[in-house]
C-alpha atoms as a PDB file:
ATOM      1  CA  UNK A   1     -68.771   0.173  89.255  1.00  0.00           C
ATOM      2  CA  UNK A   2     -65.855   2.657  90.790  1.00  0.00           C
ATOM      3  CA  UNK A   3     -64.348   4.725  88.523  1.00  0.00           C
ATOM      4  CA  UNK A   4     -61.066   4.037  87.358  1.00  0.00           C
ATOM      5  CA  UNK A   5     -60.059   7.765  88.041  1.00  0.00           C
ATOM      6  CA  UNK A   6     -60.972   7.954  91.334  1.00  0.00           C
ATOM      7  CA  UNK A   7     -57.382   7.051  92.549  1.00  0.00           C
ATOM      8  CA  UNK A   8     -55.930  10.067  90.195  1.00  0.00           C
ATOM      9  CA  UNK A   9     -59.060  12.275  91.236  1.00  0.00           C
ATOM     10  CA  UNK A  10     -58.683  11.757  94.925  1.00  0.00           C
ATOM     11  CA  UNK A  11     -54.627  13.243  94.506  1.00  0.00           C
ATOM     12  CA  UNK A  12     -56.441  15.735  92.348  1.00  0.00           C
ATOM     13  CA  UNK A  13     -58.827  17.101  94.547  1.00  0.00           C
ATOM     14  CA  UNK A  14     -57.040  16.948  97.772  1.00  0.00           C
ATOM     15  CA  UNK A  15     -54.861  19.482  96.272  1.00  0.00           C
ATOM     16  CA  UNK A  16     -56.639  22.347  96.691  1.00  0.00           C
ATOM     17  CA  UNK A  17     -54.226  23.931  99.197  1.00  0.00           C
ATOM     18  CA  UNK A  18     -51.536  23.171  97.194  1.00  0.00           C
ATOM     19  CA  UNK A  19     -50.696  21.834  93.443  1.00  0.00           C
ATOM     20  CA  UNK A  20     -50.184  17.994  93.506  1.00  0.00           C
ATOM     21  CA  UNK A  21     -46.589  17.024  92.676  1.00  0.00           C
ATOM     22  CA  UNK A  22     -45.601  15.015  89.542  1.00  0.00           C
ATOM     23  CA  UNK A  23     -44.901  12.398  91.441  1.00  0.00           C
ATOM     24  CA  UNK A  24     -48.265  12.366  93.313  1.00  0.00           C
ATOM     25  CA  UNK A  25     -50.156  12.006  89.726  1.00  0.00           C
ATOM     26  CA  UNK A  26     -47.417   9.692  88.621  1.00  0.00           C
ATOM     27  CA  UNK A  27     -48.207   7.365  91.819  1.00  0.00           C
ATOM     28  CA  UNK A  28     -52.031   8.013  91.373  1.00  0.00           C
ATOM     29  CA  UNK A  29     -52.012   7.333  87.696  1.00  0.00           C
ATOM     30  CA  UNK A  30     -50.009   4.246  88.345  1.00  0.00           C
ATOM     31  CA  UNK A  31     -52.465   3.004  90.984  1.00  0.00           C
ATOM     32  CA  UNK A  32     -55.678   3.747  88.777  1.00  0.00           C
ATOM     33  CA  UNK A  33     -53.753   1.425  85.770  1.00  0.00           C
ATOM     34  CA  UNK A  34     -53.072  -1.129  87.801  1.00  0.00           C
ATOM     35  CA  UNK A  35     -56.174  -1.507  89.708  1.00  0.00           C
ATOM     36  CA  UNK A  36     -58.174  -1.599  85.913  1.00  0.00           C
ATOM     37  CA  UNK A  37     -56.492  -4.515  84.522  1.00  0.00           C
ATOM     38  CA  UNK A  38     -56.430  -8.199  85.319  1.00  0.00           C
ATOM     39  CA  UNK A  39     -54.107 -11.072  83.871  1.00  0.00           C
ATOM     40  CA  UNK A  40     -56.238 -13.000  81.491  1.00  0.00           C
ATOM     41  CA  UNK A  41     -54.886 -14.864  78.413  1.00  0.00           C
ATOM     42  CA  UNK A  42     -51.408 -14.092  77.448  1.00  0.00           C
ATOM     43  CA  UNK A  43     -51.442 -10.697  78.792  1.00  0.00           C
ATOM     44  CA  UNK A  44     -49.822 -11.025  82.468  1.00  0.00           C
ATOM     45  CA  UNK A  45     -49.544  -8.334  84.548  1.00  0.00           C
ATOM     46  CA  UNK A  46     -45.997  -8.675  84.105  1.00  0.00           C
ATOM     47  CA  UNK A  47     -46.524  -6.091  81.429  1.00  0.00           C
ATOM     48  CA  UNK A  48     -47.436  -2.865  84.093  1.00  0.00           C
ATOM     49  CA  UNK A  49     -44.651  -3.801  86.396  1.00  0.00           C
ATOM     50  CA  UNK A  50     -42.722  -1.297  84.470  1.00  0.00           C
ATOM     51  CA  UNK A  51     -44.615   1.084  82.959  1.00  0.00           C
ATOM     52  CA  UNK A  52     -41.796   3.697  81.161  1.00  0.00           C
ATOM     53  CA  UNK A  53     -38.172   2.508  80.482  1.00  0.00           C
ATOM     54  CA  UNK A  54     -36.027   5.291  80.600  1.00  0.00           C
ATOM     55  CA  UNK A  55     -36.714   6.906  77.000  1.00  0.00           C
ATOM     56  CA  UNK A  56     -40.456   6.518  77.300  1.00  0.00           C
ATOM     57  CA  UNK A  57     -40.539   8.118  80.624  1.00  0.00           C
ATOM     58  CA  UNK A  58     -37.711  11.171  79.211  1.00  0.00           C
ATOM     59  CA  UNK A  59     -40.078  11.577  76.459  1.00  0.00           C
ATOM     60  CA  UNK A  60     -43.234  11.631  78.369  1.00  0.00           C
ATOM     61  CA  UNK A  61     -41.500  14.245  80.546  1.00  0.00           C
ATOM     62  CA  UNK A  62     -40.285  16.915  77.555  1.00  0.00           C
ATOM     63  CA  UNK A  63     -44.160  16.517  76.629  1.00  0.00           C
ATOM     64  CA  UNK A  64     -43.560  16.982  73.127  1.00  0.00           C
ATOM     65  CA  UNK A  65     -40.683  19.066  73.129  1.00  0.00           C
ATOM     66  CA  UNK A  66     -37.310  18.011  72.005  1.00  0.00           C
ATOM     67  CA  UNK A  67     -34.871  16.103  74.149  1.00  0.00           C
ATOM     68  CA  UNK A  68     -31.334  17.945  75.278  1.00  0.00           C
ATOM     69  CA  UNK A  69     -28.990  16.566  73.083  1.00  0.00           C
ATOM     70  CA  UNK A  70     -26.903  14.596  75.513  1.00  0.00           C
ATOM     71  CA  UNK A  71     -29.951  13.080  77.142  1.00  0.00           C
ATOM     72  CA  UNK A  72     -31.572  12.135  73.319  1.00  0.00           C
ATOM     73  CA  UNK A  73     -27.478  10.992  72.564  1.00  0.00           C
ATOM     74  CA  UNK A  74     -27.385   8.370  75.613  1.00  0.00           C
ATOM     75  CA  UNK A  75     -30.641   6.936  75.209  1.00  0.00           C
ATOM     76  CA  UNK A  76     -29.900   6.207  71.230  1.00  0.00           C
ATOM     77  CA  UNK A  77     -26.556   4.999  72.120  1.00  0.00           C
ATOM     78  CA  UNK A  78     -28.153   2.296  75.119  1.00  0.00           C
ATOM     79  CA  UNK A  79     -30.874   1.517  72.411  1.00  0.00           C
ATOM     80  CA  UNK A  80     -28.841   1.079  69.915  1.00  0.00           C
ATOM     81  CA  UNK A  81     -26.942  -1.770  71.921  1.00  0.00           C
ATOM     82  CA  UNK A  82     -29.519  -3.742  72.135  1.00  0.00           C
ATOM     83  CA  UNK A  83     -29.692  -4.336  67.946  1.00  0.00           C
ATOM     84  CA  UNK A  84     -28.888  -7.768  67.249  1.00  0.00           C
ATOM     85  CA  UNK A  85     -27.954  -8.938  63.867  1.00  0.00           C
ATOM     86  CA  UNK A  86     -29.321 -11.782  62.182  1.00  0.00           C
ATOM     87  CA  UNK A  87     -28.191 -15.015  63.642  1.00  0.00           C
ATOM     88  CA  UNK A  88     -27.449 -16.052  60.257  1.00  0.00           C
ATOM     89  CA  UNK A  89     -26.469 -13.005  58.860  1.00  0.00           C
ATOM     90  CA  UNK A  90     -29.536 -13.491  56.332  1.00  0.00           C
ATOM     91  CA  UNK A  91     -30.814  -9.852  56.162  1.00  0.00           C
ATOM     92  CA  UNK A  92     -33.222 -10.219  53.737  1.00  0.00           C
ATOM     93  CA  UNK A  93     -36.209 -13.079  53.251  1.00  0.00           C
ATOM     94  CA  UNK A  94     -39.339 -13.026  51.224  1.00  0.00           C
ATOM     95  CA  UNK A  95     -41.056  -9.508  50.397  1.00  0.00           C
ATOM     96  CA  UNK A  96     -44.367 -11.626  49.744  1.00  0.00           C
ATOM     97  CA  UNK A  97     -44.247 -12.995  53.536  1.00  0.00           C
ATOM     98  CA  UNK A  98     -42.889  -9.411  54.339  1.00  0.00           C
ATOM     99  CA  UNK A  99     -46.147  -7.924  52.714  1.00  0.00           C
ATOM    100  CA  UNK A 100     -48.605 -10.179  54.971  1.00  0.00           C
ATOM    101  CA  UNK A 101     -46.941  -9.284  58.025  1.00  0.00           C
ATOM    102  CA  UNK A 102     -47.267  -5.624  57.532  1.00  0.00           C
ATOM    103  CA  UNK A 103     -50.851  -5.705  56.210  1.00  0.00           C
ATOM    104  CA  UNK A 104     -51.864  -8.161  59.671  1.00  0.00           C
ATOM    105  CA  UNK A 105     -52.422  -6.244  62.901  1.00  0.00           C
ATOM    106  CA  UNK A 106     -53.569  -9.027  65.133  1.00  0.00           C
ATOM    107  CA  UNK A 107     -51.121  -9.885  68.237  1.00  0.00           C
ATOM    108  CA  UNK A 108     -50.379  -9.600  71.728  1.00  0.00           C
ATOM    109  CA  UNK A 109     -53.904  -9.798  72.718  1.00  0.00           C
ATOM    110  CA  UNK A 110     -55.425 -12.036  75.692  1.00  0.00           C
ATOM    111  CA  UNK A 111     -57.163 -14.455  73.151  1.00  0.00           C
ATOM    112  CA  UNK A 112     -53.884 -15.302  71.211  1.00  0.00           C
ATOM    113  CA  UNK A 113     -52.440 -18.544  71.673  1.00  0.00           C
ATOM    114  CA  UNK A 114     -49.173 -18.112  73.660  1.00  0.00           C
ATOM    115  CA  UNK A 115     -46.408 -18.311  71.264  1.00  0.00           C
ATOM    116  CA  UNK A 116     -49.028 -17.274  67.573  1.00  0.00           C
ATOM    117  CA  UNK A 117     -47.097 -15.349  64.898  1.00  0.00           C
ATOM    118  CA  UNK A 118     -47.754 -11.797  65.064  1.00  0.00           C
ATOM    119  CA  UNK A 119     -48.598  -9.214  62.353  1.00  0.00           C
ATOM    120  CA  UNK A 120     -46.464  -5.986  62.426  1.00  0.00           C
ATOM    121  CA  UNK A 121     -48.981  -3.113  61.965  1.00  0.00           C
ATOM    122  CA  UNK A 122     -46.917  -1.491  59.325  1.00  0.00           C
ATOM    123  CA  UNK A 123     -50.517  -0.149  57.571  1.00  0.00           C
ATOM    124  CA  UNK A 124     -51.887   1.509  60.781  1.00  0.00           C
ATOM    125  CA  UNK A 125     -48.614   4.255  60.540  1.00  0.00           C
ATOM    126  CA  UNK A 126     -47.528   4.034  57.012  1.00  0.00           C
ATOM    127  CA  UNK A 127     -48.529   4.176  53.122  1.00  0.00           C
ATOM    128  CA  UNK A 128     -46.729   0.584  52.194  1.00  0.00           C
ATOM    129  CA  UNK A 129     -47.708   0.397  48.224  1.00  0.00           C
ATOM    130  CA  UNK A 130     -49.112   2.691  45.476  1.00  0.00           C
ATOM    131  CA  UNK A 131     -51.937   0.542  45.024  1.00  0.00           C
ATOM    132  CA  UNK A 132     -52.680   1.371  48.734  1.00  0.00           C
ATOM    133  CA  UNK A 133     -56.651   3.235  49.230  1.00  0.00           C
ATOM    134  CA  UNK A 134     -55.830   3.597  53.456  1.00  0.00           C
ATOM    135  CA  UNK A 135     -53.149   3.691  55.370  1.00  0.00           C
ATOM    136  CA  UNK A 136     -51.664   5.574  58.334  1.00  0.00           C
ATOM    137  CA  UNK A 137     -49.699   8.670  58.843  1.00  0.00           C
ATOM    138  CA  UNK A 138     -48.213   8.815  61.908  1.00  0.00           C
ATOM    139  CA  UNK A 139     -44.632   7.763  60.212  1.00  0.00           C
ATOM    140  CA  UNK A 140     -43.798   8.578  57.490  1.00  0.00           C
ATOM    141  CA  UNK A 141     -44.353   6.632  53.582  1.00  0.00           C
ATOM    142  CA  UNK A 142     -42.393   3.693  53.039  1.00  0.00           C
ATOM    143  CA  UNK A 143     -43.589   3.943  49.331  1.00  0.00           C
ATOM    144  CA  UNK A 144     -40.246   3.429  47.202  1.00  0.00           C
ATOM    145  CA  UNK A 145     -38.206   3.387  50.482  1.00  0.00           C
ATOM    146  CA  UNK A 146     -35.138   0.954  48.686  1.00  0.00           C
ATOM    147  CA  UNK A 147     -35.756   2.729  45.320  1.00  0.00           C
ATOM    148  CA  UNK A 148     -34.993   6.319  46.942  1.00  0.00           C
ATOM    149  CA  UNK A 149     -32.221   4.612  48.915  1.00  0.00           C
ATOM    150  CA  UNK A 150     -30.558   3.199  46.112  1.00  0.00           C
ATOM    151  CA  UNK A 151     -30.857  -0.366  46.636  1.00  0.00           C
ATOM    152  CA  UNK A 152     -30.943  -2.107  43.634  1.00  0.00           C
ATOM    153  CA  UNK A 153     -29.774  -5.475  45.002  1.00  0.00           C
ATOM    154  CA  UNK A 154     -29.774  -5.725  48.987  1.00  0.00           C
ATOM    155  CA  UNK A 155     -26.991  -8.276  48.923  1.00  0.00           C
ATOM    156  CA  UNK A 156     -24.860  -6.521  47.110  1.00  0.00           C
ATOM    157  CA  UNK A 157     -21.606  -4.906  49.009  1.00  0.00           C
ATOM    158  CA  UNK A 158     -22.971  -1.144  48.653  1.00  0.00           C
ATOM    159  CA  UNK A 159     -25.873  -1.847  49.919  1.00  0.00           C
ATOM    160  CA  UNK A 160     -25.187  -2.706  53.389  1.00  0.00           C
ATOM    161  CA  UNK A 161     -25.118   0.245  55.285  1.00  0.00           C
ATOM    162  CA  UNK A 162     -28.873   1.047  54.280  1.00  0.00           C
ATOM    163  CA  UNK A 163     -28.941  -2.971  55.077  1.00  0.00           C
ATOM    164  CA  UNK A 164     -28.198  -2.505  58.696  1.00  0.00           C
ATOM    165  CA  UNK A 165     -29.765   0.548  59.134  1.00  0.00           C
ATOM    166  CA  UNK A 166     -32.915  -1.022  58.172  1.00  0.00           C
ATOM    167  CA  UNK A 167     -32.864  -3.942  60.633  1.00  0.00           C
ATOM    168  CA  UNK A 168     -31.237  -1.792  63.747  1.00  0.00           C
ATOM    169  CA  UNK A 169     -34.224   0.684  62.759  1.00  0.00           C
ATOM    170  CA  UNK A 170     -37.129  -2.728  62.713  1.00  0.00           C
ATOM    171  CA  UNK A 171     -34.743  -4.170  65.596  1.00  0.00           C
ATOM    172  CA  UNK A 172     -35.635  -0.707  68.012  1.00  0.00           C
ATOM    173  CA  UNK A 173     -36.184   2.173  66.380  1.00  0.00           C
ATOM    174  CA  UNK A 174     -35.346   4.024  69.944  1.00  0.00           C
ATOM    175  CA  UNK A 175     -31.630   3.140  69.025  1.00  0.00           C
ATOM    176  CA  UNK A 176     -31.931   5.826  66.192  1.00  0.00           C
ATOM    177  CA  UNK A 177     -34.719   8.205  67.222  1.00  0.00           C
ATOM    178  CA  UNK A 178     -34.901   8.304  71.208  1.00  0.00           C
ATOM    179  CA  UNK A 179     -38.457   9.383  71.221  1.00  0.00           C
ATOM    180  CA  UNK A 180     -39.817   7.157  67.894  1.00  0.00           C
ATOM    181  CA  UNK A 181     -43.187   5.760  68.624  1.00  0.00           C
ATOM    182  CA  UNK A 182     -42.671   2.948  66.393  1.00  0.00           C
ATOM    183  CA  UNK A 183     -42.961  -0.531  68.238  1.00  0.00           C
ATOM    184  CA  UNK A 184     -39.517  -2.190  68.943  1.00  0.00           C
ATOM    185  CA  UNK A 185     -40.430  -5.376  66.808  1.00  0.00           C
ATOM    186  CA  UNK A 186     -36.829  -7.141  67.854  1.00  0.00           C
ATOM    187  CA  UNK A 187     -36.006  -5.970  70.917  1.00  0.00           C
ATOM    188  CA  UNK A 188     -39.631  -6.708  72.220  1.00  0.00           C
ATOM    189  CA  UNK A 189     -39.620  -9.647  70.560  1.00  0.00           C
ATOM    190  CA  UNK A 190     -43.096  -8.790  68.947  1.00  0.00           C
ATOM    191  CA  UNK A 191     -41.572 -10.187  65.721  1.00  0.00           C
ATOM    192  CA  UNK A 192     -38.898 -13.056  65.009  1.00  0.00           C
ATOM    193  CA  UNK A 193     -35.765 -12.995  63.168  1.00  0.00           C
ATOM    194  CA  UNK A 194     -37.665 -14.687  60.040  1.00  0.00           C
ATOM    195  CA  UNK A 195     -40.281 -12.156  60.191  1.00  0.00           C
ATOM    196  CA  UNK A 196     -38.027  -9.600  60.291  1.00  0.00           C
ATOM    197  CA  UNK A 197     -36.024 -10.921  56.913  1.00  0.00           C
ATOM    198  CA  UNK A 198     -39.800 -10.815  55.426  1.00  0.00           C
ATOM    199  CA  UNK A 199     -40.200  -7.252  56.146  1.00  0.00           C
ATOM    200  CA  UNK A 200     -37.012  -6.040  55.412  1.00  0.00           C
ATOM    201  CA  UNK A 201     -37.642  -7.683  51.840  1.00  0.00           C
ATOM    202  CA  UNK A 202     -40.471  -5.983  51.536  1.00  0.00           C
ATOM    203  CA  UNK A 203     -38.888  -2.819  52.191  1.00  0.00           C
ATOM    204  CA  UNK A 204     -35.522  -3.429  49.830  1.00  0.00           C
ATOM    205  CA  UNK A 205     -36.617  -6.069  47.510  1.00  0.00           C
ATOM    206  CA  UNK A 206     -37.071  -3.754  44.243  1.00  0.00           C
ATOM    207  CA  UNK A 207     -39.543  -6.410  43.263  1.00  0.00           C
ATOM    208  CA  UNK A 208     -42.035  -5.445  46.106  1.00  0.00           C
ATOM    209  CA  UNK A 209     -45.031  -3.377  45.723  1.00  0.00           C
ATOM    210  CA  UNK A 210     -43.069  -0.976  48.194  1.00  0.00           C
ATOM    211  CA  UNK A 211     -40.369  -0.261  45.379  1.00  0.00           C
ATOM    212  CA  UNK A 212     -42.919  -0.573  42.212  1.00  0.00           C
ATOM    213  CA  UNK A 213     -43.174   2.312  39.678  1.00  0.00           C
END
């Protein structure tokens, strides 16, 4: 069976005269992804015909570094745009719905059913409860995240900037951190509005295992 780097390694090697550009091992690497994936299931190949927006490919590019300031500015300001409030202007659902969601990591895959709930993956990144024996630590803990905000009541007027906050942050996290590697869960629609009440509960709702003592 051919290699899937072959395409990259062929760029690679015929640069011994001279180093390949970026843009030769962006085209190579581009060639080698598409040519190792096939639509099958729910997954189209829809999903390589653009492979970085603008902020993944900016971030890709500092290669860990940070962002100039204006550049790191627009793309949180275009991000940010795309937050959309609650149809309903319902913030907030059930923390016990919330607490399923972010425990299930199955989605997006091509044996779902086109159009299956998906789980959020909170557990794969972040400690969720005390109670919690493994978790993820690629963000940071969301253990007593409305406690240490000070929402006692996330309905009540005070309350709603770390409200808003919350759900632009779920909605596209790009729109406050331009390189976050959290999953948009709004804006990609990997999540819907009701699922995102459930996990903002489960974030605010003092009676969640998130905000327990």
């Amino acid at each position: 069976m051919q290699s899937i780097y072959l395409p990259l390694a062929a760029v690679l090697l015929s640069a011994c005269a001279s180093a390949p550009t970026p843009q030769d091992v962006d085209a190579a690497t581009r060639a080698a992804i598409a040519s190792s994936f096939r639509a099958q299931g729910i997954a189209g190949m829809d999903r390589l015909a653009n492979l970085q927006n603008q902020s993944n490919q900016a971030c890709s590019e500092a290669m860990g570094q940070p962002l100039e300031a204006s550049l790191a500015k627009a793309i949180e300001e275009a991000n940010q745009k795309t937050v959309r409030p609650p149809a309903d202007g319902r913030y907030v659902g059930d923390w016990r719905e919330g607490e399923r969601i972010a425990q299930n990591g199955r989605g997006l895959t091509w044996t779902d059913a086109p159009g299956a709930l998906n789980g959020g993956s909170c557990h794969n990144c972040h400690q969720i409860g005390k109670a919690e024996l493994s978790f993820g630590s690629i963000g940071p803990s969301l253990y007593q995240y409305g406690r240490l905000r000070g929402v006692a009541d996330p309905a009540a007027p005070d309350s709603r900037a770390i409200v808003e906050y919350t759900w632009g942050k779920l909605w596209n996290a790009k729109g406050t951190n331009a390189c976050s590697g959290m999953p948009r869960f709004g804006h990609a629609g990997i999540l819907n509005e009701q699922q995102l009440r459930d996990v903002m509960a489960l974030l605010l709702d003092p009676q969640s295992p998130v905000n327990a003592q």
